[in-house]
Protein backbone atom coordinates (compact mmCIF):
# COMPACT_ATOMS: atom_id res chain seq x y z
CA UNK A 1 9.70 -0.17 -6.42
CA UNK A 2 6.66 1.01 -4.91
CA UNK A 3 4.09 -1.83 -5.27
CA UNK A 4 0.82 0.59 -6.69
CA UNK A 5 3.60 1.95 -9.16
CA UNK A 6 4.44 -1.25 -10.53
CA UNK A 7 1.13 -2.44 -10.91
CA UNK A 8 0.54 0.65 -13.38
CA UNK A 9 3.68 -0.16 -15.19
CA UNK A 10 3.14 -4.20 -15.53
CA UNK A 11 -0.49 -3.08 -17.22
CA UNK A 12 1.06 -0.34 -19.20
CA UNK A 13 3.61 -3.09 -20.80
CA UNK A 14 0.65 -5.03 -21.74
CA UNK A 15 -0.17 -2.24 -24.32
CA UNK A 16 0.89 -0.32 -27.38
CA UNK A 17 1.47 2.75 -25.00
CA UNK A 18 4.45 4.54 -24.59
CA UNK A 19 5.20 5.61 -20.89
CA UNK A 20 7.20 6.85 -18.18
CA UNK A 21 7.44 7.73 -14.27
CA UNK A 22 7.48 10.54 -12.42
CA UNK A 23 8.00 10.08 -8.64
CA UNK A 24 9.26 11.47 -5.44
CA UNK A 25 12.39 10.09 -3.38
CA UNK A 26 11.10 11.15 -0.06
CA UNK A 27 14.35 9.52 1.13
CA UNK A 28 16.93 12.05 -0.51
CA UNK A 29 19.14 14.00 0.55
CA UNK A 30 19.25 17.26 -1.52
CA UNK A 31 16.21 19.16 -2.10
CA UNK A 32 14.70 19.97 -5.73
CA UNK A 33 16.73 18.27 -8.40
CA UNK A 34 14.72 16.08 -10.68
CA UNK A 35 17.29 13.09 -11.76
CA UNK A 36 16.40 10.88 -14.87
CA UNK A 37 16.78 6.96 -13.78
CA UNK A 38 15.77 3.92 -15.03
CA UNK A 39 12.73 1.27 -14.04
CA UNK A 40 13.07 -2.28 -15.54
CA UNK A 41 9.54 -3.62 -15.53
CA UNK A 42 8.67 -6.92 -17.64
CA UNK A 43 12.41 -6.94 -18.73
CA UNK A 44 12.02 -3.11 -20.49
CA UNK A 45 14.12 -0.14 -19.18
CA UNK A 46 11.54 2.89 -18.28
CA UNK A 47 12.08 6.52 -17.40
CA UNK A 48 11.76 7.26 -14.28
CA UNK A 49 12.01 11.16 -13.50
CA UNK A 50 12.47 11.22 -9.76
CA UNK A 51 12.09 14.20 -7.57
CA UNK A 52 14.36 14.54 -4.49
CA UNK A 53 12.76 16.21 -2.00
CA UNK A 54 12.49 14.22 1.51
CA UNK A 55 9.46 14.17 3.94
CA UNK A 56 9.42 11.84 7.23
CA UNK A 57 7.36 9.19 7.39
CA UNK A 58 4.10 10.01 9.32
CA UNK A 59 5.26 13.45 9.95
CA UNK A 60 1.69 15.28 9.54
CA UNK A 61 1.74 18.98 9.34
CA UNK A 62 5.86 18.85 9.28
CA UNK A 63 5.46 17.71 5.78
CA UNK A 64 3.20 20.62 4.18
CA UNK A 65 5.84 22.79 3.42
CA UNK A 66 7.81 19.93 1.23
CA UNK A 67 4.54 18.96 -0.07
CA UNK A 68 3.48 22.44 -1.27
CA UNK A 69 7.23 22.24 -3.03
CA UNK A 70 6.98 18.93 -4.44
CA UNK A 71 3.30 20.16 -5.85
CA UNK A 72 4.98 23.38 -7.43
CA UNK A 73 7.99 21.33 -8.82
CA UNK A 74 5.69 18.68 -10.11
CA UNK A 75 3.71 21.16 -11.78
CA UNK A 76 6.08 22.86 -13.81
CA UNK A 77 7.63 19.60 -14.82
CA UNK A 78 4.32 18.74 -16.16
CA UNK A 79 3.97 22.28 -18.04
CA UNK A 80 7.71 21.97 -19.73
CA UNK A 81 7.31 18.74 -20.80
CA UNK A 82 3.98 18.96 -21.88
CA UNK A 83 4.81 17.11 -25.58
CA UNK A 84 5.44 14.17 -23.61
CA UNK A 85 2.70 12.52 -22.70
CA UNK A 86 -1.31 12.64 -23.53
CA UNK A 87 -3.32 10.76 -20.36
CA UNK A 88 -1.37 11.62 -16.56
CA UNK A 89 -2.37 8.55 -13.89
CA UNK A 90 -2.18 9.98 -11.07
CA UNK A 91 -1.90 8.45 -7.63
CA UNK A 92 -3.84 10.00 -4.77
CA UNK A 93 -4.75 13.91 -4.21
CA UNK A 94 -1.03 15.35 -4.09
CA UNK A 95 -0.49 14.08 -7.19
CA UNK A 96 -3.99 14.85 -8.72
CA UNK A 97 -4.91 18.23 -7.65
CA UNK A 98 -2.17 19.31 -9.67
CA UNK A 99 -2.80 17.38 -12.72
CA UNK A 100 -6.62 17.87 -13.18
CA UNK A 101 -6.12 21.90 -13.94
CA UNK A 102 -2.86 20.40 -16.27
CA UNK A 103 -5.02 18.24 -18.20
CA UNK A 104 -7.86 20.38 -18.54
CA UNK A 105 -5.68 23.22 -19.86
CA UNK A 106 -3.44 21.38 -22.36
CA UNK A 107 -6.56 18.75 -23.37
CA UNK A 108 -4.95 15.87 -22.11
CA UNK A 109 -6.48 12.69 -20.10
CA UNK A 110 -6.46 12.24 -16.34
CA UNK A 111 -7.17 8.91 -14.89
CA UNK A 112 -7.35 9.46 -10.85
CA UNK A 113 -6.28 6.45 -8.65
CA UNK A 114 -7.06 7.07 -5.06
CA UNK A 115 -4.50 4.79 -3.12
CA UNK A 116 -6.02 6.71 0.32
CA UNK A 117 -8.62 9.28 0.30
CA UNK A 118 -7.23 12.36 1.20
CA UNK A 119 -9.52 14.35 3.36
CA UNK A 120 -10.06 10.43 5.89
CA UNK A 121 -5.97 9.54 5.62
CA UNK A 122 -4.62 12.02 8.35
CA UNK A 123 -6.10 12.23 11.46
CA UNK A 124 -4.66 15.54 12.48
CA UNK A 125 -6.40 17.53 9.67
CA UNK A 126 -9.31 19.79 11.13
CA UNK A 127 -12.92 18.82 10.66
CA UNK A 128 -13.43 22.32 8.39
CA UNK A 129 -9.99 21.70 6.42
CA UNK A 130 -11.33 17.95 5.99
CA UNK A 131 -14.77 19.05 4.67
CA UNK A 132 -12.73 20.99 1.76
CA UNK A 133 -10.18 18.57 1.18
CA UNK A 134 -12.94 16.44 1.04
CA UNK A 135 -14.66 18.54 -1.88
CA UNK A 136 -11.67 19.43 -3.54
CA UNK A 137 -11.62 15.73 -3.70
CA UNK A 138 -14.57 14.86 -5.55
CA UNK A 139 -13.83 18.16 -7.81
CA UNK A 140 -11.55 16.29 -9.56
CA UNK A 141 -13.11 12.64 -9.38
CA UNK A 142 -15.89 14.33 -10.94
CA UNK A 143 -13.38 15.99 -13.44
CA UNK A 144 -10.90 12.97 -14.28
CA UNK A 145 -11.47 10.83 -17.17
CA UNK A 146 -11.55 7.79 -14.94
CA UNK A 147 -11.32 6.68 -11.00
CA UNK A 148 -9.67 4.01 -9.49
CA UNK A 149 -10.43 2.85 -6.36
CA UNK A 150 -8.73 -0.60 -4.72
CA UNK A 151 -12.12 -2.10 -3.20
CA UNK A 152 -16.01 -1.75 -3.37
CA UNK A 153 -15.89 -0.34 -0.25
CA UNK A 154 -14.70 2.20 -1.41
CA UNK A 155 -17.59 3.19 -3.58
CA UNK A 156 -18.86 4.37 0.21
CA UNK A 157 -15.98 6.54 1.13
CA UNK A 158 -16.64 8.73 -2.06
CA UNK A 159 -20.41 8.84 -1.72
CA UNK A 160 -21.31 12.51 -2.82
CA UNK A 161 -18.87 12.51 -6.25
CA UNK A 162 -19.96 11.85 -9.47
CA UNK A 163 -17.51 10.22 -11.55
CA UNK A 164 -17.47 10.16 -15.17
CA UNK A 165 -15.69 6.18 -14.90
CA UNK A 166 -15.12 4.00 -12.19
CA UNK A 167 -13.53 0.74 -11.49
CA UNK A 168 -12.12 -1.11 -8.79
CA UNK A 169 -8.27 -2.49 -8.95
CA UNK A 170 -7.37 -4.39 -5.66
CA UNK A 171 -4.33 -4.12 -4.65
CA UNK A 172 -2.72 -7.55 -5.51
CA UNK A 173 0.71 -7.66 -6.16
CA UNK A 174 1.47 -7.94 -10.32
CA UNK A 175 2.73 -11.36 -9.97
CA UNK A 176 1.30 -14.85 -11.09
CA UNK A 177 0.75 -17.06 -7.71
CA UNK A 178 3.13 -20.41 -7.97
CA UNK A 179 2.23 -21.22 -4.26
CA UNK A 180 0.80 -25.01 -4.18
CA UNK A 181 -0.62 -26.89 -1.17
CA UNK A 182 2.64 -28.85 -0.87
CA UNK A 183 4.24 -25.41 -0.65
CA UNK A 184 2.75 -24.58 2.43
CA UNK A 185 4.68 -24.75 5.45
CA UNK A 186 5.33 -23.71 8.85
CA UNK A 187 8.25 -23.41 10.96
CA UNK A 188 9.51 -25.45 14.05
CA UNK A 189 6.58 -25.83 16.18
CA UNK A 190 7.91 -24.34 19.21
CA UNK A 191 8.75 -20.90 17.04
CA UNK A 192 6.24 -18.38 15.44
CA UNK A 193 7.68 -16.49 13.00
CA UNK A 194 6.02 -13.02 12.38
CA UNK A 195 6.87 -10.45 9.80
CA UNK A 196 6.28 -6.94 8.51
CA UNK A 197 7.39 -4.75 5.80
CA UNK A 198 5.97 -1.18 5.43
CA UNK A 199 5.88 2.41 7.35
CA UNK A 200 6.56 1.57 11.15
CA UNK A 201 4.09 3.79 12.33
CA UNK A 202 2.13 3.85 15.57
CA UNK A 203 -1.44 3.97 13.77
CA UNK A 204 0.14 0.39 12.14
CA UNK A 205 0.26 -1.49 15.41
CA UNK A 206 4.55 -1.38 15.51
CA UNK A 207 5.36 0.28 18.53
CA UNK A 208 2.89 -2.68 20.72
CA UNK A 209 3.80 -5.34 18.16
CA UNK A 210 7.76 -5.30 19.43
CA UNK A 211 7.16 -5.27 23.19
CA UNK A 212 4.27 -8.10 22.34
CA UNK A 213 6.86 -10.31 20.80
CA UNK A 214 9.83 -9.81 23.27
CA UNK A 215 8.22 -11.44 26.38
CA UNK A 216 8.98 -14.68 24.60
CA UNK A 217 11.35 -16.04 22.67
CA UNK A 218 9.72 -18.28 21.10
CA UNK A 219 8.46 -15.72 18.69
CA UNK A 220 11.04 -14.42 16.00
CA UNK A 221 9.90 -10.71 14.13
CA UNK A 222 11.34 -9.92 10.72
CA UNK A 223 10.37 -6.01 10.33
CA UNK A 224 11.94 -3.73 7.53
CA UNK A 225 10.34 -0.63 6.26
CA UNK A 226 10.79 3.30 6.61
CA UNK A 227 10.73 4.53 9.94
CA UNK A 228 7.99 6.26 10.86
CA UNK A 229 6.29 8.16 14.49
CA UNK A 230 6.95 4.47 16.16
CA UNK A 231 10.82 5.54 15.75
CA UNK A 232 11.10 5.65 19.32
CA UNK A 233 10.23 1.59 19.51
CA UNK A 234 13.60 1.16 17.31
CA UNK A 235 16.17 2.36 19.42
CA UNK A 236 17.60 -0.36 21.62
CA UNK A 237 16.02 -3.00 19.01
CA UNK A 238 19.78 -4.52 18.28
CA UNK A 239 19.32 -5.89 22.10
CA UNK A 240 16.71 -7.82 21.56
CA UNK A 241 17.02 -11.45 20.60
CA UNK A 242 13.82 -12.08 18.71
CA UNK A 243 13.16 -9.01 17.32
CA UNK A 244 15.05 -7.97 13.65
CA UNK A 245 14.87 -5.02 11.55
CA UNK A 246 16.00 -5.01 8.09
CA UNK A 247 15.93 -1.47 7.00
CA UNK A 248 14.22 -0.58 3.37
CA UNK A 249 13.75 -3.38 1.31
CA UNK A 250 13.41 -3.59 -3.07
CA UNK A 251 10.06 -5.29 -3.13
CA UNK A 252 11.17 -8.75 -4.39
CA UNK A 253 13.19 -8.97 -0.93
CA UNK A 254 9.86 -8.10 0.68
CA UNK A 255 8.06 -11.24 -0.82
CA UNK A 256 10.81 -13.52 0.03
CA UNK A 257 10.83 -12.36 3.75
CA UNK A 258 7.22 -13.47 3.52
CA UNK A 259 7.70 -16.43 1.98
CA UNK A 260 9.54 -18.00 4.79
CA UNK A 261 7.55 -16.31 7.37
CA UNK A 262 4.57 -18.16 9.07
CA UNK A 263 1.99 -15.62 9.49
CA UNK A 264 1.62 -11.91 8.45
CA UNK A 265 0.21 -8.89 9.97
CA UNK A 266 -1.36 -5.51 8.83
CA UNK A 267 -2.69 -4.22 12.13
CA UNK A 268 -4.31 -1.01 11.64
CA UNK A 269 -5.89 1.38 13.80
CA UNK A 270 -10.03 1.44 12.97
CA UNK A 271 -9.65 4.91 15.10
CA UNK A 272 -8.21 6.11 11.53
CA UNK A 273 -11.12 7.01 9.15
CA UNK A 274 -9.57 5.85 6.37
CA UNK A 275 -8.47 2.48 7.85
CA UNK A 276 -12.21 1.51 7.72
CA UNK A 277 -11.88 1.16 4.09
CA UNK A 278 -7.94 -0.14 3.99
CA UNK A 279 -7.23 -2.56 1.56
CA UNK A 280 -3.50 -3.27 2.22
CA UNK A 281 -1.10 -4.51 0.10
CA UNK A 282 -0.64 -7.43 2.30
CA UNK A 283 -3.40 -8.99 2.47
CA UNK A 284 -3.22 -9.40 -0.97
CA UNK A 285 0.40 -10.26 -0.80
CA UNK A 286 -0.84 -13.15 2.04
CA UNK A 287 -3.33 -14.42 -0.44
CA UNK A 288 -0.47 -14.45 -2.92
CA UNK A 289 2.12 -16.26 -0.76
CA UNK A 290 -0.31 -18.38 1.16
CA UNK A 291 -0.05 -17.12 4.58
CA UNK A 292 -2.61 -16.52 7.29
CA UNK A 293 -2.81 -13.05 8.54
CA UNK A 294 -3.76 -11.18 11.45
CA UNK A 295 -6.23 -7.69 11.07
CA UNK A 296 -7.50 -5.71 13.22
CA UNK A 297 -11.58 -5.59 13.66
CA UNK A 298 -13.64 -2.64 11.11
CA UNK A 299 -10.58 -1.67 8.98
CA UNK A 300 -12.38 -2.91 5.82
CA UNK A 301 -9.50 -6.00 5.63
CA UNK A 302 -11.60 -7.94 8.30
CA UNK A 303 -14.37 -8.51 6.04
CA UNK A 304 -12.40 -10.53 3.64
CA UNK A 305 -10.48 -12.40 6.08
CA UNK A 306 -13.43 -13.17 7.72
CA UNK A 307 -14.89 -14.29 4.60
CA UNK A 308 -12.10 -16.65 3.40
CA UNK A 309 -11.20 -18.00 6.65
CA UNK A 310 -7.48 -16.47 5.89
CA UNK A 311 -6.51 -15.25 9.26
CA UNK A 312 -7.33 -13.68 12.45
CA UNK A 313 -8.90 -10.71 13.11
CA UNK A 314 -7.97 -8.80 16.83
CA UNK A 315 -9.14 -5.88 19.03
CA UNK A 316 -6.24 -2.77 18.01
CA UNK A 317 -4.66 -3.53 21.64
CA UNK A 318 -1.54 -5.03 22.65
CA UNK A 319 -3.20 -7.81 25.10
CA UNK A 320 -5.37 -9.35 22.31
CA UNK A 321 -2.41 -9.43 20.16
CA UNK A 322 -0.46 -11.34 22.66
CA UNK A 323 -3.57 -13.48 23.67
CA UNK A 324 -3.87 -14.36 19.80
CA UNK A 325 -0.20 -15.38 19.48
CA UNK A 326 0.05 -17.82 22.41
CA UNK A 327 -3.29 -19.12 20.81
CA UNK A 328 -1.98 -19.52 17.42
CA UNK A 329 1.56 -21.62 18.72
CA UNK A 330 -1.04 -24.48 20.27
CA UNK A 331 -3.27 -24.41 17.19
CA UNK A 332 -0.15 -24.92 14.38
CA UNK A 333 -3.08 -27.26 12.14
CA UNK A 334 -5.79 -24.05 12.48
CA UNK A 335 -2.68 -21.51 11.14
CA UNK A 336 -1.91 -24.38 8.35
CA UNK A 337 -5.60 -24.40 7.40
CA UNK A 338 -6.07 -20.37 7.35
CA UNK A 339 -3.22 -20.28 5.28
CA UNK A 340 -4.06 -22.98 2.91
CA UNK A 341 -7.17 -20.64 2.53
CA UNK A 342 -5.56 -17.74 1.62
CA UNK A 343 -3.37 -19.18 -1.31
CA UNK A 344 -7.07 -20.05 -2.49
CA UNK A 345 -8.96 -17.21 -2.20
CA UNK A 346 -6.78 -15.57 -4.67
CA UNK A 347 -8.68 -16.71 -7.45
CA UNK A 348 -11.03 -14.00 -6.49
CA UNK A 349 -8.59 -11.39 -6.81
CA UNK A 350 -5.86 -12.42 -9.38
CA UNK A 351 -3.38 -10.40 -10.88
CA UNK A 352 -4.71 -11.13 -14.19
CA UNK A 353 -7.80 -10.17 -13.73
CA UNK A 354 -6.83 -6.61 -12.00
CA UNK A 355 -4.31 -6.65 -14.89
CA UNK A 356 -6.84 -6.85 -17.73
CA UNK A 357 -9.14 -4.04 -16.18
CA UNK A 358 -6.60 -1.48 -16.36
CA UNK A 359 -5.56 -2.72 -19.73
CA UNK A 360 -9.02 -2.46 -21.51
CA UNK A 361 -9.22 0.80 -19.45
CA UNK A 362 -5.99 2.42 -21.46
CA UNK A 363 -7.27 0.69 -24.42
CA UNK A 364 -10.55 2.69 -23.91
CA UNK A 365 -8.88 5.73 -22.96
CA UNK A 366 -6.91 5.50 -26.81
């Protein structure tokens, strides 16, 4: 289950509310059918209305066609089964650039959670396409009952909107952290176990991360995830020793690749605008699991693991990554120590707490 979904649900379970899903299987096989599954979240069974209609991963302007479909199929779902529902939370512009004009038109509620600001998320847009994405944008922050955004930085990005609501849910995973100090462990010391799960795209450091760790063998890489533009990086990776990919992964399997690993990474390319506000799922997730993790510099995720002393933050080139790694298998107490800081600086950004904001927000919205 995608992680920014299930936060939504775990909060939604917390309430009186009635709710379902409706999302996109980017993965399928046939195009257009909408089939009704099931979501167990907090041990209760939940629609989930899933559209099949496939995209590739990082594809750019290969994927406007299918999105312009997926935006017309989403939008008469919406209209048919207008009885169903009274608030839509939407996630990102796809999503809510069809459901503003929705709720507006049939008086329902839109709370707008921007997982990656459109108009800064794709490099190959145009600067005049980007300046009115960018305004179509704030059009319906300035519409929606409520905004989400994942970090204060963020507040920046949409400089220019007015929102009617705002808050800010970080992206930590919706589980309670068990992780003591006696927990935390590393691995042999003459191994450094590294692992990944998410798109394997160029722009996410994969295609220099594999050739990085290959060169020795004392570094093992776990990576799983949908295959993205750094496709080309997977196709002799059976023949190398050190280097494993999993496929897609449920999210549980995700966390328990992590918990055995002995340091994460979300490398991401600052060159991206939208990078310079990331907040990735795994930092939180490193917090959660007490690992140290590696960032690249002014991608937003620097600041905090600067702050809490969680990691290691690197240049967005293949040398520095490879500098950093023969650093970190000399200096096993310094990677203990950053990741004994991570599993504390969690208290800043706990579950419950995100939790209970987007509970008295759906509380507020009744």
């Amino acid at each position: 289950m995608n992680a920014q979904l299930e936060r939504v649900g775990n909060s939604l379970s917390e309430t009186k509310n009635e709710y379902f899903f409706v999302t996109r299987n980017r993965d399928a096989v046939k195009k257009g059918n909408i089939i009704e599954k099931e979501l167990t979240i907090n041990g209760k069974n939940i629609k989930n209305y899933e559209i099949q209609l496939p995209a590739i991963i990082g594809g750019g302007f290969k994927n406007i066609v299918p999105m312009l479909e997926y935006k017309r199929i989403l939008s008469k779902w919406l209209k048919e089964n207008v009885n169903k529902y009274d608030v839509i939370h939407a996630i990102d512009y796809d999503v809510g650039s069809v459901a503003i004009n929705i709720c507006e038109k049939y008086n329902k509620k839109l709370v707008y959670h921007i997982a990656d600001f459109y108009a800064d998320s794709r490099l190959s847009i145009p600067i005049l396409a980007k300046k009115i994405l960018r305004k179509k944008e704030y059009n319906i922050i300035n519409r929606a009952s409520v905004t989400i955004i994942c970090s204060e930085d963020r507040l920046k990005q949409i400089e220019g909107s007015q929102p009617k609501k705002i808050i800010v849910v970080h992206n930590t995973p919706a589980r309670k952290q068990t992780v003591t100090k006696k927990d935390i462990k590393l691995n042999e010391k003459d191994n450094l176990l590294l692992t990944y799960v998410g798109g394997l795209e160029k722009k996410r450091f994969i295609d220099k991360v594999i050739p990085a760790v290959k060169e020795d063998t004392n570094y093992k890489l776990f990576l799983a995830g949908s295959l993205g533009d750094a496709r080309e990086s997977f196709n002799d990776i059976d023949e190398i020793e050190n280097v494993t990919y999993l496929g897609k992964l449920p999210y549980e399997k995700a966390l328990e690749l992590y918990e055995n690993t002995d340091i994460m990474f979300a490398i991401y390319d600052p060159n991206h605008p939208n990078h310079q506000y990331s907040a990735a799922n795994k930092v939180y997730e490193a917090m959660l699991m007490g690992k140290a993790i590696i960032v690249a510099a002014n991608t937003g995720m620097d600041k905090i693991v600067k702050e809490e002393n969680m990691g290691y933050i690197i240049d967005f080139n293949q040398q520095n990554f490879s500098e950093l790694l023969t650093h970190i298998s000399k200096n096993r107490e310094e990677l203990y120590e950053k990741s004994l800081n991570a599993a504390r600086a969690y208290k800043k950004y706990s579950w419950e707490e995100m939790k209970n904001r987007l509970v008295s927000l759906y509380e507020e919205l009744n």
